[in-house]
PDB file of N, CA and C in Angstrom:
ATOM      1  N   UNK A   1     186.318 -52.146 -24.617  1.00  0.00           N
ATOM      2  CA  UNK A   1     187.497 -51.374 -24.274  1.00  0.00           C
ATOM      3  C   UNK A   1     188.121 -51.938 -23.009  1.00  0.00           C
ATOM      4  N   UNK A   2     188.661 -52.722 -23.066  1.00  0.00           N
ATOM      5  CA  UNK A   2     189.581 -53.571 -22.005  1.00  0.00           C
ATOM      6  C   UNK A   2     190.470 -52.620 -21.371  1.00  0.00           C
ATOM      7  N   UNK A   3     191.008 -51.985 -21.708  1.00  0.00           N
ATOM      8  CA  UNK A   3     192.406 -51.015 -22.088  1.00  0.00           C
ATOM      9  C   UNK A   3     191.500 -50.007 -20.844  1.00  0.00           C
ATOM     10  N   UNK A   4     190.621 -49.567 -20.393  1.00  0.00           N
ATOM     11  CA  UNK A   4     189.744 -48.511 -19.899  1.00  0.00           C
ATOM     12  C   UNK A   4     189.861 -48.473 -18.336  1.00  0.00           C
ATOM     13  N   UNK A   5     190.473 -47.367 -18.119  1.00  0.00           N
ATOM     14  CA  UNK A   5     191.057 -46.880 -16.626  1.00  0.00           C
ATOM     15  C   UNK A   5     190.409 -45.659 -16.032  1.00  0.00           C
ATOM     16  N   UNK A   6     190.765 -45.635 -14.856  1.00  0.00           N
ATOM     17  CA  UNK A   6     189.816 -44.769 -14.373  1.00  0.00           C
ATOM     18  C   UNK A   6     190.410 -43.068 -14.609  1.00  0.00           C
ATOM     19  N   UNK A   7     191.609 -42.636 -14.890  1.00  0.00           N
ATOM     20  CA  UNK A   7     192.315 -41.936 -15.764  1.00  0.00           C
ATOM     21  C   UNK A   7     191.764 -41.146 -16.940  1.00  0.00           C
ATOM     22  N   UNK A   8     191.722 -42.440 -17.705  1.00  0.00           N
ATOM     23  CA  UNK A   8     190.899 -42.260 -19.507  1.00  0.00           C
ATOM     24  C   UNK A   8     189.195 -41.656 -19.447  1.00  0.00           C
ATOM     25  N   UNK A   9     189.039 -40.328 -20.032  1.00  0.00           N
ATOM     26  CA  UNK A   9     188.050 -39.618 -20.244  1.00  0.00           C
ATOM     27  C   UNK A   9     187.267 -40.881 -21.218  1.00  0.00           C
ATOM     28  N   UNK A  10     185.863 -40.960 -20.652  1.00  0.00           N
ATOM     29  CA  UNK A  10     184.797 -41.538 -21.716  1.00  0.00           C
ATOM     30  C   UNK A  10     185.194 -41.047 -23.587  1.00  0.00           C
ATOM     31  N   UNK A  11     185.439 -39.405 -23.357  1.00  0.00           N
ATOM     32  CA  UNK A  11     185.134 -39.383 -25.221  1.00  0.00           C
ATOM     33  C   UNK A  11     186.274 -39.909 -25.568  1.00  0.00           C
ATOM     34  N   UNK A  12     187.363 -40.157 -25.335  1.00  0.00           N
ATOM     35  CA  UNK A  12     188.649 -40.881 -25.700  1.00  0.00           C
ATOM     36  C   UNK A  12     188.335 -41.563 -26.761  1.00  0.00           C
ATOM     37  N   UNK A  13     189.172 -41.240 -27.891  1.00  0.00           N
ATOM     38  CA  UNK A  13     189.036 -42.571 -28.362  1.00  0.00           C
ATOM     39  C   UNK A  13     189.765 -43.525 -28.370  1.00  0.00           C
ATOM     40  N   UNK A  14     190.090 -44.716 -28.237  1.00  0.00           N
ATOM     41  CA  UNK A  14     190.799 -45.700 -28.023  1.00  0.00           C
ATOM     42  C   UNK A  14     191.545 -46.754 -28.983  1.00  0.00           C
ATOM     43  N   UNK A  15     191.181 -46.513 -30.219  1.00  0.00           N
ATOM     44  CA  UNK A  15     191.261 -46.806 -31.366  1.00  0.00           C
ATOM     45  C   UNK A  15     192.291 -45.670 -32.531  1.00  0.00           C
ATOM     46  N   UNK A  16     192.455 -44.942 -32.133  1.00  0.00           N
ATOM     47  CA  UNK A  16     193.191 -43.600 -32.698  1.00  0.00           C
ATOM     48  C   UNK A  16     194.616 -43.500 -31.766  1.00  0.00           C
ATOM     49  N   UNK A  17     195.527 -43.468 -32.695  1.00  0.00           N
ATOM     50  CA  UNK A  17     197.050 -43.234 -31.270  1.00  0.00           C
ATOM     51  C   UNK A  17     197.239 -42.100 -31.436  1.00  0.00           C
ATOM     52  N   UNK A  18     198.178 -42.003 -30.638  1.00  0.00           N
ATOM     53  CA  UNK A  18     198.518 -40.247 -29.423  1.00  0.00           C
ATOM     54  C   UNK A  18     199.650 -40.057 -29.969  1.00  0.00           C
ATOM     55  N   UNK A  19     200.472 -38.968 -30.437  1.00  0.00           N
ATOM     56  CA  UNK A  19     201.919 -39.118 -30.493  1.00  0.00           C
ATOM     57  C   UNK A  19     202.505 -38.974 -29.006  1.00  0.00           C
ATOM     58  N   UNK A  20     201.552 -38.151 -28.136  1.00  0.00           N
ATOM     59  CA  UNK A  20     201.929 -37.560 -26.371  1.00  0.00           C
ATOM     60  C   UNK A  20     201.683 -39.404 -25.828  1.00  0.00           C
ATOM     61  N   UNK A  21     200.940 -40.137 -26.154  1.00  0.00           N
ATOM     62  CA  UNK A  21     200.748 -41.802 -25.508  1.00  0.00           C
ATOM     63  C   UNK A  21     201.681 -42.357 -26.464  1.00  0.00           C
ATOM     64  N   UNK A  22     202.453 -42.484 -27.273  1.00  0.00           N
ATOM     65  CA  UNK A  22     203.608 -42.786 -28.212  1.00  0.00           C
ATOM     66  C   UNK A  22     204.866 -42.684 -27.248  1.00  0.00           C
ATOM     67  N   UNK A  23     205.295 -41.543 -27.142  1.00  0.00           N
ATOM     68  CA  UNK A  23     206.022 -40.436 -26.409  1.00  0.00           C
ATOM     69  C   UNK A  23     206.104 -41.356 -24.790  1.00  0.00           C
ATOM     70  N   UNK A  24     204.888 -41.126 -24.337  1.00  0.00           N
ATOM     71  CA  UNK A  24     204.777 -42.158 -22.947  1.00  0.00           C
ATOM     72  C   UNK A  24     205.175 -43.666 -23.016  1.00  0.00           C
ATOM     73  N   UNK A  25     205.149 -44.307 -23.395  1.00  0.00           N
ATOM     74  CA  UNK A  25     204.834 -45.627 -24.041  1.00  0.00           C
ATOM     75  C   UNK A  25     207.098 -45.774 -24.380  1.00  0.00           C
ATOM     76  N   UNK A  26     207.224 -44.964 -25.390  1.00  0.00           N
ATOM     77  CA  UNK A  26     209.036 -44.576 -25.159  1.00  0.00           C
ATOM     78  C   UNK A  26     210.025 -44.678 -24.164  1.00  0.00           C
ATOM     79  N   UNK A  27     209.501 -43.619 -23.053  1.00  0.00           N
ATOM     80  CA  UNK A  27     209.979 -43.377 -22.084  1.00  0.00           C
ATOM     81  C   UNK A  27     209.598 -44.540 -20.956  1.00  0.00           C
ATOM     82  N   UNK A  28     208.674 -45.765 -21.136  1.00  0.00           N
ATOM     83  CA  UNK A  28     208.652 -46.948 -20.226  1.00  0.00           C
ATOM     84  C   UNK A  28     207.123 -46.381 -19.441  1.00  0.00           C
ATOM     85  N   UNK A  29     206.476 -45.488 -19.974  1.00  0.00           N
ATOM     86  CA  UNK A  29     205.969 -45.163 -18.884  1.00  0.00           C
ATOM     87  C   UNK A  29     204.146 -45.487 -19.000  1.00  0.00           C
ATOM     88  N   UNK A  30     202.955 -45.788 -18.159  1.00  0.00           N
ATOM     89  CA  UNK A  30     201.436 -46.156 -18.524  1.00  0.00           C
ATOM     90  C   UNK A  30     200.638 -46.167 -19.130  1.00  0.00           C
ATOM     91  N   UNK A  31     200.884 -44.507 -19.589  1.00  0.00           N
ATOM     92  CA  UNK A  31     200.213 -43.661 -20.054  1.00  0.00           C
ATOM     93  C   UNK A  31     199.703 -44.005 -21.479  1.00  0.00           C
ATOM     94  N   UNK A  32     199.117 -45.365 -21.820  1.00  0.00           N
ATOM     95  CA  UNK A  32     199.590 -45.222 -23.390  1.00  0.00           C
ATOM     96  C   UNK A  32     198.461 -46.770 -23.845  1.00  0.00           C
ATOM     97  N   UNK A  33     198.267 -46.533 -24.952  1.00  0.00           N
ATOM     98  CA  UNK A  33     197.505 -47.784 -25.026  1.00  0.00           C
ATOM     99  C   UNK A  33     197.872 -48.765 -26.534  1.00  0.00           C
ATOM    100  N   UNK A  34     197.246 -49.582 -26.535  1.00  0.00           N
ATOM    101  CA  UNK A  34     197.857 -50.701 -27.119  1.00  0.00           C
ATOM    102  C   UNK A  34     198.099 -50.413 -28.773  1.00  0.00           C
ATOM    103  N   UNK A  35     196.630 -49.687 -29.446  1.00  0.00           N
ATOM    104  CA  UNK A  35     197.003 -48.783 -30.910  1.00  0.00           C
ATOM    105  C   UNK A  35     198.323 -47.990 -30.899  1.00  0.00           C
ATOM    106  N   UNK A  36     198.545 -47.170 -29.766  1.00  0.00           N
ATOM    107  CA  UNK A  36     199.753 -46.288 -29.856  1.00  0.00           C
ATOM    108  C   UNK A  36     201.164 -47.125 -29.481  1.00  0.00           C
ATOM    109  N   UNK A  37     200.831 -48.582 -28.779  1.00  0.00           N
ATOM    110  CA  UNK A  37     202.365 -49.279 -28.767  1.00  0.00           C
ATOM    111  C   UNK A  37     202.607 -49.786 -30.142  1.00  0.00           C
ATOM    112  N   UNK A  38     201.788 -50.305 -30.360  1.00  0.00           N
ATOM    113  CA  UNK A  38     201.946 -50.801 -31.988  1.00  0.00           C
ATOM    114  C   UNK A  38     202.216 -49.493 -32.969  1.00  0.00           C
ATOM    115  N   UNK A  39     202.197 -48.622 -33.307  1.00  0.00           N
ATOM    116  CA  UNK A  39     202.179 -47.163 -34.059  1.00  0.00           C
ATOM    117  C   UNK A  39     203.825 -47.044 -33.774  1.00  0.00           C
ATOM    118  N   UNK A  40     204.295 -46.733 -32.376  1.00  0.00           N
ATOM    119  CA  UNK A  40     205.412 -46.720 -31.801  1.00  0.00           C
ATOM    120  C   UNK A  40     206.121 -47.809 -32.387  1.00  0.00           C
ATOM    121  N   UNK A  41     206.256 -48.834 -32.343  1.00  0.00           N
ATOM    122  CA  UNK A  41     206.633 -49.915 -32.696  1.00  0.00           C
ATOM    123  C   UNK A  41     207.326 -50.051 -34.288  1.00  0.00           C
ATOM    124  N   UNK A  42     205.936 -49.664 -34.813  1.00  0.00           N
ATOM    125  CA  UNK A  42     206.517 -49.496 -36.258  1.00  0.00           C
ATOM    126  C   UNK A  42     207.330 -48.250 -36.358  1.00  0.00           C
ATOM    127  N   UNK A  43     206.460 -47.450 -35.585  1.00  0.00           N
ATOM    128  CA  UNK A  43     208.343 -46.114 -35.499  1.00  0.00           C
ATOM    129  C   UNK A  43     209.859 -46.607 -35.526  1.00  0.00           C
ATOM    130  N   UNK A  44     209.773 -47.055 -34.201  1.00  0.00           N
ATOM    131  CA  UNK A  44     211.323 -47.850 -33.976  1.00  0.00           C
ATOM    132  C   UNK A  44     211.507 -48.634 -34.655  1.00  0.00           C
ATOM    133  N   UNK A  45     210.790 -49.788 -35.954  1.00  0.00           N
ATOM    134  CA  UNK A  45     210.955 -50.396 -36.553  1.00  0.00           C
ATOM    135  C   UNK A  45     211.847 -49.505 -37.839  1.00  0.00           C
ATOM    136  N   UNK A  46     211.348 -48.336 -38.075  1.00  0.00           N
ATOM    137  CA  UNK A  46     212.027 -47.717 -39.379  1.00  0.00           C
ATOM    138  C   UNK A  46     213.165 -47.127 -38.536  1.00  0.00           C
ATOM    139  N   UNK A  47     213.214 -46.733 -37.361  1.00  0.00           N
ATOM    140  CA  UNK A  47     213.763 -45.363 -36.894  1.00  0.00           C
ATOM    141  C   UNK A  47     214.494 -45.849 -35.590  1.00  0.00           C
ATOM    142  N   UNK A  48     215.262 -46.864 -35.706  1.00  0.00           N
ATOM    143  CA  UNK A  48     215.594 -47.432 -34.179  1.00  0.00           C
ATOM    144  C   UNK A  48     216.062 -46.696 -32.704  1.00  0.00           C
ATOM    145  N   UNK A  49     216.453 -45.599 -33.156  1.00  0.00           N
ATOM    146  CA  UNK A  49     217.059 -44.440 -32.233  1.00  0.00           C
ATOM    147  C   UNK A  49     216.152 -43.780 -31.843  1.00  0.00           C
ATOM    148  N   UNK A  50     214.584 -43.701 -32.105  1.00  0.00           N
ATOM    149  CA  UNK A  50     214.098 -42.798 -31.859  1.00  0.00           C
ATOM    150  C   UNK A  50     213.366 -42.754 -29.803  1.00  0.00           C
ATOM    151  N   UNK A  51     213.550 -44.155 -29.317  1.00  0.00           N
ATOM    152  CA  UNK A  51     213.379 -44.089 -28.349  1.00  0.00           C
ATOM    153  C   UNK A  51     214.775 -43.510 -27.175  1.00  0.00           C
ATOM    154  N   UNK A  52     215.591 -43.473 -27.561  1.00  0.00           N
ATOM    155  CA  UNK A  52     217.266 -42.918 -27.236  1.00  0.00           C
ATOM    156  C   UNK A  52     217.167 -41.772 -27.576  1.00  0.00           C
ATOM    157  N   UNK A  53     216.119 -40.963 -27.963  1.00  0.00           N
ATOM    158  CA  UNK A  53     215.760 -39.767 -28.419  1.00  0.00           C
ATOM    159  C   UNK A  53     214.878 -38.881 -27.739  1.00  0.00           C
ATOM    160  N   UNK A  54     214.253 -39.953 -27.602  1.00  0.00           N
ATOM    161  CA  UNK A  54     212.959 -39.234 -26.504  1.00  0.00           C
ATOM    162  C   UNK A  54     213.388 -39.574 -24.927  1.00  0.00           C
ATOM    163  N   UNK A  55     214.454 -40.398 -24.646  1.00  0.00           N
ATOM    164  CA  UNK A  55     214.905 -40.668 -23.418  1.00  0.00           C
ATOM    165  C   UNK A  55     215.796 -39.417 -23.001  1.00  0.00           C
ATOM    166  N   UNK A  56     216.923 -39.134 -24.474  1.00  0.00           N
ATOM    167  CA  UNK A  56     217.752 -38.491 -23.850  1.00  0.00           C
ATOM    168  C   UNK A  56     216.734 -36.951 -23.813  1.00  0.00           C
ATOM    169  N   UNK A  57     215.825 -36.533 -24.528  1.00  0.00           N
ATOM    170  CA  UNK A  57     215.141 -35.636 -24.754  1.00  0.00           C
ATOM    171  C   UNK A  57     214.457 -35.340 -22.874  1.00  0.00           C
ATOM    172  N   UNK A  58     214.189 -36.257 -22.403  1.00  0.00           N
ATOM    173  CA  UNK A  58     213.775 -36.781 -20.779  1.00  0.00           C
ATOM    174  C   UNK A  58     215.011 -36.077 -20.076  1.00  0.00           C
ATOM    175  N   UNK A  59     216.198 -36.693 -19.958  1.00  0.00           N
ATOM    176  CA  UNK A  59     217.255 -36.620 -19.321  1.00  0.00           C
ATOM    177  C   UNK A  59     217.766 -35.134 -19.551  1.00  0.00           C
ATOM    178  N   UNK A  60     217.626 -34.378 -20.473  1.00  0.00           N
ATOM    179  CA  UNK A  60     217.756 -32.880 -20.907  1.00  0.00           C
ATOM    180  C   UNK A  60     216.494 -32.095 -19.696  1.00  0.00           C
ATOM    181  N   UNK A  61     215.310 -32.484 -20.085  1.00  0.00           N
ATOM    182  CA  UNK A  61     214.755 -31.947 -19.183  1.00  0.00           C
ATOM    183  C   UNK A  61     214.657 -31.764 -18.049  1.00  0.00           C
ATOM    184  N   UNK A  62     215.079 -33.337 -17.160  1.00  0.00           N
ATOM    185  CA  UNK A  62     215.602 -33.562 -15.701  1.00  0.00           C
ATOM    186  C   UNK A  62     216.573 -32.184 -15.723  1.00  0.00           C
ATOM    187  N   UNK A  63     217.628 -32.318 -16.427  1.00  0.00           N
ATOM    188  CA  UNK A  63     219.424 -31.189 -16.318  1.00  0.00           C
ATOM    189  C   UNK A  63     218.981 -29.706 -15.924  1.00  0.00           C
ATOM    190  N   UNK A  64     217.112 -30.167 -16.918  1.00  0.00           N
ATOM    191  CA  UNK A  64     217.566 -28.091 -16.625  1.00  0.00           C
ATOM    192  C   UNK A  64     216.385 -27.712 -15.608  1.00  0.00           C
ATOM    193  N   UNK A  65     215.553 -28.916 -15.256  1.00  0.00           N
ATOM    194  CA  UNK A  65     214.789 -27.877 -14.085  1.00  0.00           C
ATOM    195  C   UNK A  65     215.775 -28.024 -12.759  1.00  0.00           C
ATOM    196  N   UNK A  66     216.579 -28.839 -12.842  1.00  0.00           N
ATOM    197  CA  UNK A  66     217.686 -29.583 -11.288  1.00  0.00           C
ATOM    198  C   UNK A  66     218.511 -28.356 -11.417  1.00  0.00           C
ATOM    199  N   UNK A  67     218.573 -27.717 -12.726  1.00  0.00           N
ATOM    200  CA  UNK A  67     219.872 -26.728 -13.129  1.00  0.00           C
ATOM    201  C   UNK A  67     218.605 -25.127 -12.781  1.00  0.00           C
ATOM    202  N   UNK A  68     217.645 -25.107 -12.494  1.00  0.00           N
ATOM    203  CA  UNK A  68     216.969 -24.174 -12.026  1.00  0.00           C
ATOM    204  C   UNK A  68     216.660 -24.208 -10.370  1.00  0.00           C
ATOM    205  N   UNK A  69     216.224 -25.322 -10.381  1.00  0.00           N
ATOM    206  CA  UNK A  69     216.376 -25.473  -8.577  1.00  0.00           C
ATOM    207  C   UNK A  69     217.563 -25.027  -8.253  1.00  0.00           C
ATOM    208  N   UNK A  70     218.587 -25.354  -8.563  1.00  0.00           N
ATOM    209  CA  UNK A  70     220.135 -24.739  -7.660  1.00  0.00           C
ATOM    210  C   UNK A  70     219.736 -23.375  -7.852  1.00  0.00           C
ATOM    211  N   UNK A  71     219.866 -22.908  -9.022  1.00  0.00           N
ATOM    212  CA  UNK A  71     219.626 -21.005  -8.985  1.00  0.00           C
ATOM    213  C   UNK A  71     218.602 -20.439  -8.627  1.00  0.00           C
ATOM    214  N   UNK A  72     217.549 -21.254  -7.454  1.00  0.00           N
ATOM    215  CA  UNK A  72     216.742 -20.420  -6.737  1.00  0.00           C
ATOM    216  C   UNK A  72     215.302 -20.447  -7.802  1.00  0.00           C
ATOM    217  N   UNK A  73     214.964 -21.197  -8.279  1.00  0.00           N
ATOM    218  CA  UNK A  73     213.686 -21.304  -9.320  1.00  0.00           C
ATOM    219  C   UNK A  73     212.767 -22.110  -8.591  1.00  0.00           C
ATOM    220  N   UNK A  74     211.459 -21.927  -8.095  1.00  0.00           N
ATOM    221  CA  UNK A  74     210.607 -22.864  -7.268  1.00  0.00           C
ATOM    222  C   UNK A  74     209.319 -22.956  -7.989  1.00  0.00           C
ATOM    223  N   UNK A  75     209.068 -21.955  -9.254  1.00  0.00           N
ATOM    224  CA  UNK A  75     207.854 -22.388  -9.467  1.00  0.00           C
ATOM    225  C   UNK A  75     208.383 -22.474 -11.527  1.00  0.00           C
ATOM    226  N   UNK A  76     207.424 -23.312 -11.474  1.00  0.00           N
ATOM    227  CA  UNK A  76     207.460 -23.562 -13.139  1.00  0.00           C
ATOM    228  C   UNK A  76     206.019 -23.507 -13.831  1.00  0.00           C
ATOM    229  N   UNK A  77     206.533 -23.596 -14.991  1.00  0.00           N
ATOM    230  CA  UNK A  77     205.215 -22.974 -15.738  1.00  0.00           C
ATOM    231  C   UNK A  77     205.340 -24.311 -17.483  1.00  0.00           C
ATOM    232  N   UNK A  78     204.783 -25.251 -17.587  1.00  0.00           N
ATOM    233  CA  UNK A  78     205.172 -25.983 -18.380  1.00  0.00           C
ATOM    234  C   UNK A  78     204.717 -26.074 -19.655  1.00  0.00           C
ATOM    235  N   UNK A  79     204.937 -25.554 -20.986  1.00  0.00           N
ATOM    236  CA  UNK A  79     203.903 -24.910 -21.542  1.00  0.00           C
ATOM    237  C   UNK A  79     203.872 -26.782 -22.668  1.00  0.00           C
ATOM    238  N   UNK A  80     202.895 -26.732 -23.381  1.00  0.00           N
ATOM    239  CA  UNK A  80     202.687 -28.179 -23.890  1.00  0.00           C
ATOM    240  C   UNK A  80     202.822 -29.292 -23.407  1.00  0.00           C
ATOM    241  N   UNK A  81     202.694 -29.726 -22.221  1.00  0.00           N
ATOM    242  CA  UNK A  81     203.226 -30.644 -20.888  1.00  0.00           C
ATOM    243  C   UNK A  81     202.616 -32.000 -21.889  1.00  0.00           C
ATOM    244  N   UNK A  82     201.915 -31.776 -22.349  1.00  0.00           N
ATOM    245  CA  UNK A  82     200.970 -33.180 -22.582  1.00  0.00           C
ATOM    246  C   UNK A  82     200.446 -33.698 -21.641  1.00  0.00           C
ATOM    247  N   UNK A  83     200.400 -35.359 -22.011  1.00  0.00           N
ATOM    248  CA  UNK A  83     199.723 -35.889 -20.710  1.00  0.00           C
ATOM    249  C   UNK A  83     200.355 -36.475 -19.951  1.00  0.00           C
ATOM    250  N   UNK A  84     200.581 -36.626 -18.625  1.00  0.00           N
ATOM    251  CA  UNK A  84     201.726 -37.241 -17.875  1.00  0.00           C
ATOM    252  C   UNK A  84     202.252 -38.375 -18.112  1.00  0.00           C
ATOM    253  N   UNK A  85     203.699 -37.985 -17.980  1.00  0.00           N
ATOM    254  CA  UNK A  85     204.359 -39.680 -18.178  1.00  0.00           C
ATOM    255  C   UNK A  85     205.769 -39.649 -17.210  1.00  0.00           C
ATOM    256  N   UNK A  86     206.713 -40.187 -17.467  1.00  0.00           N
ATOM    257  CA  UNK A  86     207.753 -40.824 -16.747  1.00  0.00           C
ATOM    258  C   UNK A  86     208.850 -39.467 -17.010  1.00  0.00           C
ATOM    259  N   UNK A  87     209.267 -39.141 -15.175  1.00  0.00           N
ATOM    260  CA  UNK A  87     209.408 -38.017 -14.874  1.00  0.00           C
ATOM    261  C   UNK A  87     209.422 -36.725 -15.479  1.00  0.00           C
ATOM    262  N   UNK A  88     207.656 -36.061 -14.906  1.00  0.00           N
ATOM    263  CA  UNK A  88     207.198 -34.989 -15.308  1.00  0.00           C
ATOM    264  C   UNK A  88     207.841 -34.106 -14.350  1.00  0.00           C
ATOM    265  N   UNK A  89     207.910 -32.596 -14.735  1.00  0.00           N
ATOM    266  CA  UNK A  89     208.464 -31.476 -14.109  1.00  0.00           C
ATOM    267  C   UNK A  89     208.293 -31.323 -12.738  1.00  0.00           C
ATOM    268  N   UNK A  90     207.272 -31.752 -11.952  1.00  0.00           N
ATOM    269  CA  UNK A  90     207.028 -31.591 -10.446  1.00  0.00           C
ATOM    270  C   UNK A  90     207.214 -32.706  -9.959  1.00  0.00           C
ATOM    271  N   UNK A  91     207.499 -34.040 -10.567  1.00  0.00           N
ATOM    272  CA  UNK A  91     208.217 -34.609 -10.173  1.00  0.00           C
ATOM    273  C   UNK A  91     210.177 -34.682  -9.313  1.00  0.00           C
ATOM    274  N   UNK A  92     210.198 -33.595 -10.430  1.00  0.00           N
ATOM    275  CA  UNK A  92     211.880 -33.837 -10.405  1.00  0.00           C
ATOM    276  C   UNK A  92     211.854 -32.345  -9.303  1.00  0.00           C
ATOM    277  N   UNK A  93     211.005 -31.732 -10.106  1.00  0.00           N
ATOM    278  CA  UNK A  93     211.295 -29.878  -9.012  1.00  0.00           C
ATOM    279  C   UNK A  93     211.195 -30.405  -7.309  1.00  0.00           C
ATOM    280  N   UNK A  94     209.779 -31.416  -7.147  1.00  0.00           N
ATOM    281  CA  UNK A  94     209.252 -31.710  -5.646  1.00  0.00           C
ATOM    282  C   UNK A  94     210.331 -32.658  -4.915  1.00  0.00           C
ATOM    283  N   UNK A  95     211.354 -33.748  -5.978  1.00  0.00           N
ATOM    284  CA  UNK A  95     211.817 -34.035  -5.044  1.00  0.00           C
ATOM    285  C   UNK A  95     213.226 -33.223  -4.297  1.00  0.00           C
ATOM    286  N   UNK A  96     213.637 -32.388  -5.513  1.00  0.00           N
ATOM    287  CA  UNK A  96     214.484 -31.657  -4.676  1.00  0.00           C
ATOM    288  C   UNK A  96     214.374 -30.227  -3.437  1.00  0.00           C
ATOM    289  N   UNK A  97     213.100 -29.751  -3.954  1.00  0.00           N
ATOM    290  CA  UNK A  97     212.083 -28.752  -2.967  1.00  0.00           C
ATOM    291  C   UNK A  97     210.886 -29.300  -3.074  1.00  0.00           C
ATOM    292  N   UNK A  98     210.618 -29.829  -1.891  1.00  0.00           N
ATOM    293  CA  UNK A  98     209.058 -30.350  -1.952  1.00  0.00           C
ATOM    294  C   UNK A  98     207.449 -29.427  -2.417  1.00  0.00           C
ATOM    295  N   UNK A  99     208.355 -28.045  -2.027  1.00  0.00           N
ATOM    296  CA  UNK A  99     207.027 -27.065  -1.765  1.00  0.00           C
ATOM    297  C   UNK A  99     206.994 -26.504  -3.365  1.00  0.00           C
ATOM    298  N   UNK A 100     207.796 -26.642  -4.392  1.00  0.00           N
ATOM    299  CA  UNK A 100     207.936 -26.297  -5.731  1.00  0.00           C
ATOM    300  C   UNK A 100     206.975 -26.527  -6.594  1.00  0.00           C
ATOM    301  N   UNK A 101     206.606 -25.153  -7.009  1.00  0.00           N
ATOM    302  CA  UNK A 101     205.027 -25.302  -7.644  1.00  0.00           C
ATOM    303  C   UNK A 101     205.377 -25.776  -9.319  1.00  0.00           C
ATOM    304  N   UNK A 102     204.303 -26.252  -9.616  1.00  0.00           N
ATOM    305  CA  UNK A 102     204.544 -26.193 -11.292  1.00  0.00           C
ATOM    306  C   UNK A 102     202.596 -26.441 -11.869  1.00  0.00           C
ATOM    307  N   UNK A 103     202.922 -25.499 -13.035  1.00  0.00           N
ATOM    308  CA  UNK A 103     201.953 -25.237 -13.653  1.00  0.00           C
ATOM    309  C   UNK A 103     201.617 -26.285 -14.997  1.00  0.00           C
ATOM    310  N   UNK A 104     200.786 -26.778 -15.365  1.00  0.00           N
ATOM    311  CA  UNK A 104     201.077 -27.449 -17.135  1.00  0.00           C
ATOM    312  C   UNK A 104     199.913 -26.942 -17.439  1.00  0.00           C
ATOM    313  N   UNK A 105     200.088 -26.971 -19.133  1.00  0.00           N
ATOM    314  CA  UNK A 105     199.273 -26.201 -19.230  1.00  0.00           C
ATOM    315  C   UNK A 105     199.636 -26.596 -20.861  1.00  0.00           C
ATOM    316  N   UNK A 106     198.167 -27.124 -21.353  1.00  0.00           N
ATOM    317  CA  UNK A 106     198.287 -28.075 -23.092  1.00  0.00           C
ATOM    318  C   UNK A 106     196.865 -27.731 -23.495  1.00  0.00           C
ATOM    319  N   UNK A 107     196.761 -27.818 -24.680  1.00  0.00           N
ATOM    320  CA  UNK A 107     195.386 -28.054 -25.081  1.00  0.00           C
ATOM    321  C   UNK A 107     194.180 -28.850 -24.973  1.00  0.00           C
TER     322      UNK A 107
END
């Protein structure tokens, strides 16, 4: 397992792709390993838009926690967060209020 970071839980399997490491892997972002770029790959191979999908799907999410910070919103609660990738919710909440809590919370 070359691919093996200090991140990645031992039972992982590494050989099986993620649609949440798919998803990461979309958006440009680490989280993701080489079965799930290839999986992805053949996605966008049938489905070419689908990364312009999950970007703009990104850029929606940036709109509305930035669109909750203005109206006084400091803590969040993120329900199916998955596993982190390229700008997660306390990312975007902390840089506009640093002290802005956020919760995730997945299976």
């Amino acid at each position: 397992m070359s691919e093996q970071t200090s991140w990645v839980p031992p039972s992982l399997d590494l050989e099986k792709p993620s649609s949440a490491r798919m998803y990461d892997y979309l958006l440009g972002g680490n989280h993701n390993f080489a079965v799930d770029r290839a999986l992805a790959e053949q996605v966008l191979a049938a489905q070419p838009q689908v990364r312009r999908t999950a970007l703009a799907n990104r850029a929606f999410l940036r709109r509305t926690v930035l669109f909750m910070m203005e109206n006084g919103v400091r803590q969040f609660l993120d329900l199916g967060s998955g596993i982190p990738t390229v700008g997660n919710v306390h990312e975007i909440a902390q840089e506009a209020y640093p002290t802005a809590r956020v919760v995730y919370v997945d299976s």
